[in-house]
Protein backbone atom coordinates (compact mmCIF):
# COMPACT_ATOMS: atom_id res chain seq x y z
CA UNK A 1 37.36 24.29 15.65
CA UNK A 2 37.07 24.30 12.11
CA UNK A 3 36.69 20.66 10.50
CA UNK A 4 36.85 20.28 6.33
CA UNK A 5 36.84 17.40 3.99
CA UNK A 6 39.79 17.26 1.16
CA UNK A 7 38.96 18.31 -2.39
CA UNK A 8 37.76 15.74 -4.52
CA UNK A 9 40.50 12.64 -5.18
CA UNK A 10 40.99 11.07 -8.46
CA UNK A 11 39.20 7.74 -6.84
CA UNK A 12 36.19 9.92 -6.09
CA UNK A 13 35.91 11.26 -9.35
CA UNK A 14 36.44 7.50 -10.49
CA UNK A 15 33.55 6.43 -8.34
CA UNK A 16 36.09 3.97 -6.75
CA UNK A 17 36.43 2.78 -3.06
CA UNK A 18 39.23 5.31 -1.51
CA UNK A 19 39.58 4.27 1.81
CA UNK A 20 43.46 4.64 2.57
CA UNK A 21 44.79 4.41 -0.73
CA UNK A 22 47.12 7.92 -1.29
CA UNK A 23 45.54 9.34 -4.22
CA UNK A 24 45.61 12.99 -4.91
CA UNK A 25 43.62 15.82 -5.40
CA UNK A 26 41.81 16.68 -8.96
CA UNK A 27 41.66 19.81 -10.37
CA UNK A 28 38.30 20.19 -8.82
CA UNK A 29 39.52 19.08 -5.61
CA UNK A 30 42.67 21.87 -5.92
CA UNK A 31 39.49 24.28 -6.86
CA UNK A 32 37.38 23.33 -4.22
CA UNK A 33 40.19 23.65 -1.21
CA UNK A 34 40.59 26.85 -2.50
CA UNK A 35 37.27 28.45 -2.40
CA UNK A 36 37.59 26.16 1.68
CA UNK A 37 40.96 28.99 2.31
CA UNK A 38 38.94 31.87 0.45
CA UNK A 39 35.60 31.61 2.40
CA UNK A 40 37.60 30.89 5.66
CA UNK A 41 39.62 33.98 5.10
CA UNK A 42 36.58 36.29 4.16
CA UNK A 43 35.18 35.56 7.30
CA UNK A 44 38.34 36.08 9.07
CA UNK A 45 39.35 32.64 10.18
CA UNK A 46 42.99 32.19 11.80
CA UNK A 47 44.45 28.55 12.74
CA UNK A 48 46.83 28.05 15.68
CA UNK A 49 47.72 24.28 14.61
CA UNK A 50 46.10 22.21 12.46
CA UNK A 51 45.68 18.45 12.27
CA UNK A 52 45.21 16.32 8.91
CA UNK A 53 45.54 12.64 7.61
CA UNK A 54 48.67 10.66 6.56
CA UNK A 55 47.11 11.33 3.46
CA UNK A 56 48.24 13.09 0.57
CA UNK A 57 44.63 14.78 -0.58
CA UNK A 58 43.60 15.93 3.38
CA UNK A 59 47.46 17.16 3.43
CA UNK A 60 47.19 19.55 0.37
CA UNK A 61 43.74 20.73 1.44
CA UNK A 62 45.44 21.45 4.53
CA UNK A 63 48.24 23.39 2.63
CA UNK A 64 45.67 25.16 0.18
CA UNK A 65 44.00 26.41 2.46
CA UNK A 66 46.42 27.65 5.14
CA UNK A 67 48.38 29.23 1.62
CA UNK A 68 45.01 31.30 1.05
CA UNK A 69 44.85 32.43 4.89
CA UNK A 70 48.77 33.22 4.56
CA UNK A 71 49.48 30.61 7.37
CA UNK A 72 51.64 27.91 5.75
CA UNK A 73 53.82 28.66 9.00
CA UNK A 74 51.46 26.87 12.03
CA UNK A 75 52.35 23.33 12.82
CA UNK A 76 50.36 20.71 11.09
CA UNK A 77 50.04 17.90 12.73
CA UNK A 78 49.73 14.33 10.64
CA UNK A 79 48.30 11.08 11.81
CA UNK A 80 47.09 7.86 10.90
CA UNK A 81 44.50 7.82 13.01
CA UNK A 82 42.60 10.92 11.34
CA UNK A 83 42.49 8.24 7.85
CA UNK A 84 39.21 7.67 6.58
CA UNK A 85 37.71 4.75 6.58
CA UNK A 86 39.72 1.95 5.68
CA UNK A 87 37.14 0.16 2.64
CA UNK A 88 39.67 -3.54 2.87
CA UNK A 89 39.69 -5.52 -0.11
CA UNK A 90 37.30 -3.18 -1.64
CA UNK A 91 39.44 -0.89 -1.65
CA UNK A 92 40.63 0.45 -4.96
CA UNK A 93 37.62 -1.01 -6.74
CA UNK A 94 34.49 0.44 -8.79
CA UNK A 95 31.68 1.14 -6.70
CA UNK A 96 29.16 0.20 -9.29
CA UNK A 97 31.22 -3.13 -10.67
CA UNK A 98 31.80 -4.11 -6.92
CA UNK A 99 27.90 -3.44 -6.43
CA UNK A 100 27.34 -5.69 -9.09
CA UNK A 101 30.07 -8.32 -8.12
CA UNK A 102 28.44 -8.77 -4.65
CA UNK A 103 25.65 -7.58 -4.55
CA UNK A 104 24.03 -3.90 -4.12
CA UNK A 105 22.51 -4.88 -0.37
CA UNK A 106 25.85 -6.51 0.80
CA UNK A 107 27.40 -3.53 -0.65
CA UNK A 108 25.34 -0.78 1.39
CA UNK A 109 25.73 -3.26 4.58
CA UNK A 110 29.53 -2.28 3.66
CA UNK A 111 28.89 1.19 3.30
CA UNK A 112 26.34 2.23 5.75
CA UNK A 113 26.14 0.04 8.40
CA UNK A 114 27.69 0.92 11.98
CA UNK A 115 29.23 -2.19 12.72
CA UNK A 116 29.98 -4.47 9.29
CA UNK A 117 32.80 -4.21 7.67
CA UNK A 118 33.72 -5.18 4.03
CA UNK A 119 35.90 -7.83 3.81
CA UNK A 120 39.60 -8.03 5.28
CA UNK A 121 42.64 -7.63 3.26
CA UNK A 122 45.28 -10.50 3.24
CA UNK A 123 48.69 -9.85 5.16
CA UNK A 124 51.07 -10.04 2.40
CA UNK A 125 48.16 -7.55 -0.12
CA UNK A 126 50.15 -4.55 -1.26
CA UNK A 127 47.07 -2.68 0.35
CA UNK A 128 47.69 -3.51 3.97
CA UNK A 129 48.66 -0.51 5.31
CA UNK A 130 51.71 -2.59 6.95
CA UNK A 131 53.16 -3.11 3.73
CA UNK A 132 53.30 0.67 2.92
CA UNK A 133 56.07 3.23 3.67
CA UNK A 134 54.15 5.45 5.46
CA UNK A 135 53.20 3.61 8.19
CA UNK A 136 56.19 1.48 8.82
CA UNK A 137 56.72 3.02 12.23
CA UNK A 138 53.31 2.23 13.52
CA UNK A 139 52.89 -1.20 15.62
CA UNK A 140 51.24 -3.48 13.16
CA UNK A 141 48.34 -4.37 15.26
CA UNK A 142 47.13 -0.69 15.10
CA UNK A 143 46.63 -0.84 11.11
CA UNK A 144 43.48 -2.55 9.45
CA UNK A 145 42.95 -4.30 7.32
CA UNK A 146 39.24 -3.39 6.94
CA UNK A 147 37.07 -0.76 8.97
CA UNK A 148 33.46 -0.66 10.06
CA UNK A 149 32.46 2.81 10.47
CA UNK A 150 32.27 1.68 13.86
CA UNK A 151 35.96 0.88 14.03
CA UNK A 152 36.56 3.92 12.40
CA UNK A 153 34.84 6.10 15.34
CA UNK A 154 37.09 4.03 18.03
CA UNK A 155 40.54 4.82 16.25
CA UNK A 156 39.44 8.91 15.51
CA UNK A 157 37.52 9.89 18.56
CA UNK A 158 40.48 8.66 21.03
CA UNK A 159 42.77 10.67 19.08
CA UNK A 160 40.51 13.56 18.61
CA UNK A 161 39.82 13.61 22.71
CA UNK A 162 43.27 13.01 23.63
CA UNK A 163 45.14 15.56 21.11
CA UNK A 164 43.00 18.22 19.58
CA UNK A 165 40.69 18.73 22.33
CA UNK A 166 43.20 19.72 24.28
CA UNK A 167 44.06 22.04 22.19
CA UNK A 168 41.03 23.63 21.79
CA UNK A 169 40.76 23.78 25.92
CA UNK A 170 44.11 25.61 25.59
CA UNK A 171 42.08 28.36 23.79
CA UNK A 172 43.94 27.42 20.31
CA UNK A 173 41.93 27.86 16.96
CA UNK A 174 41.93 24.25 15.69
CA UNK A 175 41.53 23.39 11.85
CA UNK A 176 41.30 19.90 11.24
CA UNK A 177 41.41 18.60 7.21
């Protein structure tokens, strides 16, 4: 099992709150999922299936790399419920501005706590994942509309037991962007 974060987004290089918004890569974040594909290949890494986010950064790591280990051809697997974090109505704004807006220990509570979420989303905001293409086949009550990291760990680590760990028990190499 081989896990690795995407490159860096254009929202991390912003210092904004990512979350599930589909940014992409930066050239740095190309750069850096290449050096990922070149130090897995120099060690001699080889993927059976690999699983990555709905999201359009995780997905081109996932193709970067597998391009530098000349295994573009092993299913990839995407899924919602390998997002990160969803951030709610912070989403999409400046760390720093939104630190100053509410308030820098409100804003770690956010970030760092297990179990407090930033504030929800409305319904009908263009940000609610139910209102975006890519997730109009998934039941509504699945999507957030904010996450807790806590939340976060009860939508991946279901997944993660009940599809890639199989996997792994079937003696699979397992890379997971």
């Amino acid at each position: 099992l081989v896990l690795i974060r995407h490159g860096q987004s254009e929202f991390n290089q912003e210092n904004i709150f990512t979350g599930w918004t589909d940014v992409d890569l930066t050239k740095i974040g190309i750069e850096e999922a290449h050096i990922a594909g070149v130090i897995l290949k120099n060690n001699s890494f080889t993927f059976d299936i690999c699983f990555t986010s709905t999201l359009k950064r995780s997905i081109k790591t996932s193709f970067i790399v597998l391009d530098q280990l000349n295994q573009l051809y092993i299913p990839i697997i995407k899924d919602f419920h390998l997002n990160e974090r969803h951030y709610g109505a912070i989403q999409g704004l400046n760390k720093k501005e939104t630190s100053l807006k509410y308030g820098k220990k409100l804003v770690y509570e956010w970030r760092r706590s297990y179990s407090i979420p930033p504030p929800k989303l409305d319904e009908d905001d263009i940000r609610n994942p139910a209102n975006i293409e890519q997730y109009k086949n998934i039941d509504r009550k699945e999507l957030p509309l904010t996450e807790s990291l806590e939340d976060t760990v009860k939508r991946v680590i279901p997944y993660f037991d009940k599809q890639i760990i199989p996997e792994i028990k079937k003696g699979k190499s397992v890379l997971v962007v």
